[in-house]
Protein backbone atom coordinates (compact mmCIF):
# COMPACT_ATOMS: atom_id res chain seq x y z
CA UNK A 1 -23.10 -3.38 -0.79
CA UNK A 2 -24.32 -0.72 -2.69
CA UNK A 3 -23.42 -0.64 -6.68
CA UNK A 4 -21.61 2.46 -6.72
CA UNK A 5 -19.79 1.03 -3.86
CA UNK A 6 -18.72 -1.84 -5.37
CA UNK A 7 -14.31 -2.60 -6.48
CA UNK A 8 -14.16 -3.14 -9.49
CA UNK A 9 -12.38 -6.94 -10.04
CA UNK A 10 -8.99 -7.22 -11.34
CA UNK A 11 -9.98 -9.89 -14.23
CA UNK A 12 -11.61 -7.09 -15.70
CA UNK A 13 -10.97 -9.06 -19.07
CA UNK A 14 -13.14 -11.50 -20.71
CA UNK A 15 -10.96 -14.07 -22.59
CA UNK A 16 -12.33 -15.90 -25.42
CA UNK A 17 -10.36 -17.86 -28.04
CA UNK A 18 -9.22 -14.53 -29.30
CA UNK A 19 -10.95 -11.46 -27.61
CA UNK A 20 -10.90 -8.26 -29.64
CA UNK A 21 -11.87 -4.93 -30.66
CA UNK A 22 -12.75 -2.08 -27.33
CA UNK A 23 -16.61 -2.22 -26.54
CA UNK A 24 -16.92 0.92 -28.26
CA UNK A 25 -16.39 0.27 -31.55
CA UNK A 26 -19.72 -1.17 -31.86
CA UNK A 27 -21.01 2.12 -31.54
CA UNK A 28 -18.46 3.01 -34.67
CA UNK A 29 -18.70 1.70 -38.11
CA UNK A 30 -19.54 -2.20 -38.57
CA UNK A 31 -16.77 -2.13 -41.17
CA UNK A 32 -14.10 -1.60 -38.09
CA UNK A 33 -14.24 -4.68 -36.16
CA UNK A 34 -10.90 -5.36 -35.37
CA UNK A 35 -8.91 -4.86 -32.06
CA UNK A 36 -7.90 -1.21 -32.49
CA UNK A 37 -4.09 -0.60 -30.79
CA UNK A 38 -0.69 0.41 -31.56
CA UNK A 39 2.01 -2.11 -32.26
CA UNK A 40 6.01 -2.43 -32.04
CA UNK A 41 8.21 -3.77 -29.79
CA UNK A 42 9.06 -0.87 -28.07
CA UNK A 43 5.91 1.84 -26.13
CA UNK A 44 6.04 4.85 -24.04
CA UNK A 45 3.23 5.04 -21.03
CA UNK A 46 2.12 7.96 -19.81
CA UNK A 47 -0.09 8.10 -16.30
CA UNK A 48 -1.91 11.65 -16.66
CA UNK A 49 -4.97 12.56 -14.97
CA UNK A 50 -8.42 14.27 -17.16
CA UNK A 51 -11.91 14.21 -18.18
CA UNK A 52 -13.88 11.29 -19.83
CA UNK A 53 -17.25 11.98 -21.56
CA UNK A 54 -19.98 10.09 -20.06
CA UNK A 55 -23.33 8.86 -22.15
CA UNK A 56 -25.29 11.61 -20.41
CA UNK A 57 -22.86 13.82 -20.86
CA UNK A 58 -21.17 14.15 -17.96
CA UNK A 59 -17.49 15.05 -17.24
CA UNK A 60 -16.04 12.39 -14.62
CA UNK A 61 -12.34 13.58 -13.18
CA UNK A 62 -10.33 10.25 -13.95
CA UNK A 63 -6.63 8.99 -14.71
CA UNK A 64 -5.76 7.10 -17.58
CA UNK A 65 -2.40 6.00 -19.91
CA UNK A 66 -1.59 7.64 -23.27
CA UNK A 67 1.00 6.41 -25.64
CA UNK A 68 1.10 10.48 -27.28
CA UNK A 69 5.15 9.76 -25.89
CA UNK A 70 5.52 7.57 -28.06
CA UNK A 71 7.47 8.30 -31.54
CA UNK A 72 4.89 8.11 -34.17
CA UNK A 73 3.11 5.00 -32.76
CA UNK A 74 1.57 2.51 -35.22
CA UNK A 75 -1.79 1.76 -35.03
CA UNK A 76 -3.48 -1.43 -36.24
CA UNK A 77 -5.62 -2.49 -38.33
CA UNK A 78 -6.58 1.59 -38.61
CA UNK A 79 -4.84 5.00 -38.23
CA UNK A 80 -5.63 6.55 -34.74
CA UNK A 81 -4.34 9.22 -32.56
CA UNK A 82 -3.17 9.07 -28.67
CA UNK A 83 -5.05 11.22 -26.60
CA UNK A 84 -3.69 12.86 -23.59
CA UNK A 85 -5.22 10.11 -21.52
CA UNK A 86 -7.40 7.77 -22.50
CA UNK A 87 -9.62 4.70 -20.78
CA UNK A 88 -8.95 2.02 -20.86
CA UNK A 89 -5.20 2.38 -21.92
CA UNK A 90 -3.55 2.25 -25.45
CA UNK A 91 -4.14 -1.93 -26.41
CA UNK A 92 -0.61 -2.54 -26.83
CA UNK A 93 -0.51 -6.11 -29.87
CA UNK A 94 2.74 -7.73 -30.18
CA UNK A 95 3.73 -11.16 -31.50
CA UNK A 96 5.04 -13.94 -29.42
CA UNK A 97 8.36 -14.93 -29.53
CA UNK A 98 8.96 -10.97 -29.52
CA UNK A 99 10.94 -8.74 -26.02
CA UNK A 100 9.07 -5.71 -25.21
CA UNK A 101 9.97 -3.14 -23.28
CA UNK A 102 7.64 -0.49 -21.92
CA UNK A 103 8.56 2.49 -20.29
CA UNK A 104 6.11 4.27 -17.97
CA UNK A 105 6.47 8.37 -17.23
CA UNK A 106 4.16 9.35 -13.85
CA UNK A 107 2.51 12.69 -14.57
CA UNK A 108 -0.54 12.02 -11.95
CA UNK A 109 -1.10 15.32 -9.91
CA UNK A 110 1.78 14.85 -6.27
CA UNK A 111 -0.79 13.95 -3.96
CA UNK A 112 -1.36 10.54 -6.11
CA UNK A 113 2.62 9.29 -5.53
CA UNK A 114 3.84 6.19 -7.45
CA UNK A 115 2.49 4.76 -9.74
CA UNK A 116 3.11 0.93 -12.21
CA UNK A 117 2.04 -1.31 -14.02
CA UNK A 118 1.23 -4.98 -13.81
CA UNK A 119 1.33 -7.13 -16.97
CA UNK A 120 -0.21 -10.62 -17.26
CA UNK A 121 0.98 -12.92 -19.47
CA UNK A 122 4.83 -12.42 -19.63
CA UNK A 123 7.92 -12.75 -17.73
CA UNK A 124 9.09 -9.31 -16.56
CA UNK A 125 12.15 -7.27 -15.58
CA UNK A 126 12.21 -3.74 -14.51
CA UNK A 127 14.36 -0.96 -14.31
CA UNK A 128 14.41 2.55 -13.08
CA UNK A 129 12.32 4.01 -10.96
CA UNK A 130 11.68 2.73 -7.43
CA UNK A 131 10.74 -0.51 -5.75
CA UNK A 132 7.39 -1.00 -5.01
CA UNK A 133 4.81 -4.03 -3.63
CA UNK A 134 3.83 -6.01 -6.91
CA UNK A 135 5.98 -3.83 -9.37
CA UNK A 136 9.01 -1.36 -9.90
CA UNK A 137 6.78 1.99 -9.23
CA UNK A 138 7.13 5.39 -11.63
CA UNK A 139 7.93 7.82 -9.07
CA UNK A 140 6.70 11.53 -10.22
CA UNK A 141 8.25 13.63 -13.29
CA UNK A 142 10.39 11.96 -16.40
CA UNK A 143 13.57 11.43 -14.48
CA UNK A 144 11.89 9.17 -12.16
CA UNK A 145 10.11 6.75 -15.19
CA UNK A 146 10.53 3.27 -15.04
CA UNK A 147 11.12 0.65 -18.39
CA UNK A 148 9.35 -3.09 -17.82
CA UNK A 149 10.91 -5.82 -20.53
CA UNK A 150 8.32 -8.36 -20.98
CA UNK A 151 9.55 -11.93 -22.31
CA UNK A 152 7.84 -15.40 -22.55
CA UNK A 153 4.60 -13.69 -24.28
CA UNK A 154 1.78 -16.04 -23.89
CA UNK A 155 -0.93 -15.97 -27.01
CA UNK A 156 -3.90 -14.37 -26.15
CA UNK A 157 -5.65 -11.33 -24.56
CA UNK A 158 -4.19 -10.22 -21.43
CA UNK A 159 -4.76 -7.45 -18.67
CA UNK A 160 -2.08 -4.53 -18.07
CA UNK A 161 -2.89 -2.39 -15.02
CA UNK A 162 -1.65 -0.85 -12.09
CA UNK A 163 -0.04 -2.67 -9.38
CA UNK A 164 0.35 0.41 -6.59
CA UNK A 165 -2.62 1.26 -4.44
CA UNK A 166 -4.45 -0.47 -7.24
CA UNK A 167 -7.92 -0.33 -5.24
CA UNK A 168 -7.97 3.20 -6.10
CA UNK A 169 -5.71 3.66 -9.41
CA UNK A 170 -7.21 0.51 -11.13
CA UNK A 171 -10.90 2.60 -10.12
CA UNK A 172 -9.23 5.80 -11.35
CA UNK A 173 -8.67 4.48 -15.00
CA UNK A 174 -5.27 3.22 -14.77
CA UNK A 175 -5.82 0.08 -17.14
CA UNK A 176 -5.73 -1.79 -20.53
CA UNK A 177 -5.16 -4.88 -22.52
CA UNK A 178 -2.27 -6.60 -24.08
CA UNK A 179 -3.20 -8.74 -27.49
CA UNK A 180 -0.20 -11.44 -27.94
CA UNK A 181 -0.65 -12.63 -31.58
CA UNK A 182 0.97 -16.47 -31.93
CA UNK A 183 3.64 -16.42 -33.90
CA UNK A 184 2.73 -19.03 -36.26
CA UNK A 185 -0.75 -17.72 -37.07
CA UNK A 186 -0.12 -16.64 -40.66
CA UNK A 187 -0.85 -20.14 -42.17
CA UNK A 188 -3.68 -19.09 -44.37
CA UNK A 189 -4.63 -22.56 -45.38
CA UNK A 190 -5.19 -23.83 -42.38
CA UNK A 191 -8.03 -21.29 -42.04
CA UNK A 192 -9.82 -21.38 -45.12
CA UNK A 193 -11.98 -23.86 -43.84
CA UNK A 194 -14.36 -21.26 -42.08
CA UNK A 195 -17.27 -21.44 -44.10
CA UNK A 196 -17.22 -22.07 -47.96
CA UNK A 197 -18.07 -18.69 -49.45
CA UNK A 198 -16.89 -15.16 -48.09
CA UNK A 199 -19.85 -13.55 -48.45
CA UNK A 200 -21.14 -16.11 -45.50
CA UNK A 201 -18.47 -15.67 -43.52
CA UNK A 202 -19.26 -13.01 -40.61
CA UNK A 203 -16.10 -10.57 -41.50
CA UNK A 204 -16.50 -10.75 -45.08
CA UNK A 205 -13.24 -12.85 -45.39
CA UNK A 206 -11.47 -9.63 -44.59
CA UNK A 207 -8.67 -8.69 -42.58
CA UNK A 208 -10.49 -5.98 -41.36
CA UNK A 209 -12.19 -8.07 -38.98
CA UNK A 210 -9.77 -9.68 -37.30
CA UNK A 211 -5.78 -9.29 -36.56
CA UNK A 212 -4.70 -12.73 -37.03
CA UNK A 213 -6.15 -15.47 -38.73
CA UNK A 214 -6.02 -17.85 -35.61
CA UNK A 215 -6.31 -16.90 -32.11
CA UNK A 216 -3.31 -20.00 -31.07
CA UNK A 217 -0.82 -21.88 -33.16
CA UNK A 218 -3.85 -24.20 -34.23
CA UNK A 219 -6.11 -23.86 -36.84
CA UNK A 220 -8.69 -25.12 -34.46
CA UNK A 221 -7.96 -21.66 -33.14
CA UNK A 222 -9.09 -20.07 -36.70
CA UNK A 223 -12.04 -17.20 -36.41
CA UNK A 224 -13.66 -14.55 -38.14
CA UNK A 225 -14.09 -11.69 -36.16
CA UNK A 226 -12.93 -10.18 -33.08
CA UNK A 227 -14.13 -8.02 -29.92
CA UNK A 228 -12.39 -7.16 -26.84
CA UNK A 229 -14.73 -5.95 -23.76
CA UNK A 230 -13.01 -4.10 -20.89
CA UNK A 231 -15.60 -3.75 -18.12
CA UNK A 232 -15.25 -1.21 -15.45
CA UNK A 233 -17.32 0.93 -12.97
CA UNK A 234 -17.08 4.78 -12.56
CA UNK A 235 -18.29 5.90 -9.27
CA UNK A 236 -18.20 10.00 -9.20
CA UNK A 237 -17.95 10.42 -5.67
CA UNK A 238 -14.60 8.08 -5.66
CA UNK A 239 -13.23 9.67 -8.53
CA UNK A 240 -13.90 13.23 -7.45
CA UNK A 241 -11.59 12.57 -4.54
CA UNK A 242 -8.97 10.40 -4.76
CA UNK A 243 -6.51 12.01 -2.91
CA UNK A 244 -8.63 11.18 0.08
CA UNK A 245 -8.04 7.73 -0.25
CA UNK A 246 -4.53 7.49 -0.77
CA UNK A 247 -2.85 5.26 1.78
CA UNK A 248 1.29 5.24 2.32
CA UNK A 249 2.67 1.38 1.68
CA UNK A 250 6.24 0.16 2.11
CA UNK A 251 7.95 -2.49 0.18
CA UNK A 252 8.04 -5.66 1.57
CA UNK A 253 11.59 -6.77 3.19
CA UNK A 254 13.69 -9.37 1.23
């Protein structure tokens, strides 16, 4: 099987103990470490189709989530801006303990249909929208959006990504991450025990580095600094016709 040819995997996520900031920040400042994302309890999805910027400068058709729906999304631990579409999605950080909802508008060009999203991690209830496989599907326009309430957060990094035709709109772009901070992680001197000094420590001692001070509700669970790594592969032959590859799916009897 050829590289370009290969699916990209599902687990696209790497957990560690807590997983954190996008794998481009380390092309950005040192002094942003942090998992960049916008937090609340309440987001706004879009699905939209555009361009991403490759290293050699290439312009590779793609589809990707934007939160620019949102009202005046906050963005942790920096300000930010919601592109039009972006890859991978918005990271959405919540809290445990917390009920989310998430509301998902389809504006992917007609050929593409339906569209969802899968979240790891949580208990879920849908509404709206139209019944699909794995998830209540967006069907195209804003009257045909669909809201997911997520319950039962679980700490940690988790996956968010489409759950229709997802061989082709997980490929497209249609993915992101979910950061769950425990709700108990603010106990600051159960943490001070990493390292002696700031200056030794590898963020400083600053809350720029990281967006709890534990990754669990245990101070075993206590770090410094935090990445999260998305891995994907862009193939430009698939993504310069996806339409091709559509296939029409019913929902399973029950």
């Amino acid at each position: 099987m050829s590289h370009t040819n290969m699916k990209k995997r599902n687990s696209m996520i790497r957990l560690f103990p807590l997983v954190v900031a996008a794998l481009a920040l380390l092309l950005t400042s040192v002094a942003q470490a942090a998992t960049p994302g916008i937090t609340g309890t309440t987001f706004r999805l879009t699905a939209a189709s555009g361009y991403i910027t490759q290293p050699d400068g290439a312009l590779i058709y793609s589809w990707g989530y934007s939160c620019a729906g949102s009202t005046a999304p906050t963005f942790v631990p920096f300000p930010g801006t919601c592109p039009a579409m972006q890859i991978p999605g918005p990271t959405l950080v919540v809290t445990e303990g917390q009920t989310i909802t998430v509301t998902l508008t389809n504006s992917l060009p007609k050929g593409a249909g339906n569209t969802s999203i899968v979240f790891t991690g949580a208990t879920v209830a849908a509404t709206g929208g139209a019944r699909g496989l794995l998830a209540q599907e967006a069907t195209p326009g804003t009257t045909g959006a669909v809201t997911y309430t997520l319950t039962n957060l679980t700490p940690g990094t988790h996956a968010y990504y489409s759950g229709t035709q997802s061989d082709l709109q997980i490929e497209m772009g249609l993915y992101g991450a979910l950061v769950v901070l425990p709700s108990a992680a603010h106990i600051p001197s159960q943490c001070s025990a990493i390292g002696s000094d700031n200056a030794q420590k590898l963020g400083g001692g600053t809350a720029d580095y990281r967006l709890a001070p534990a990754a669990y509700n245990h101070p075993e669970a206590c770090y410094d600094r935090e990445y999260l790594f998305q891995w994907s592969e862009v193939d430009r032959g698939f993504t310069a016709r996806p339409s091709s590859r559509r296939c029409t799916s019913q929902p399973a009897a029950g």
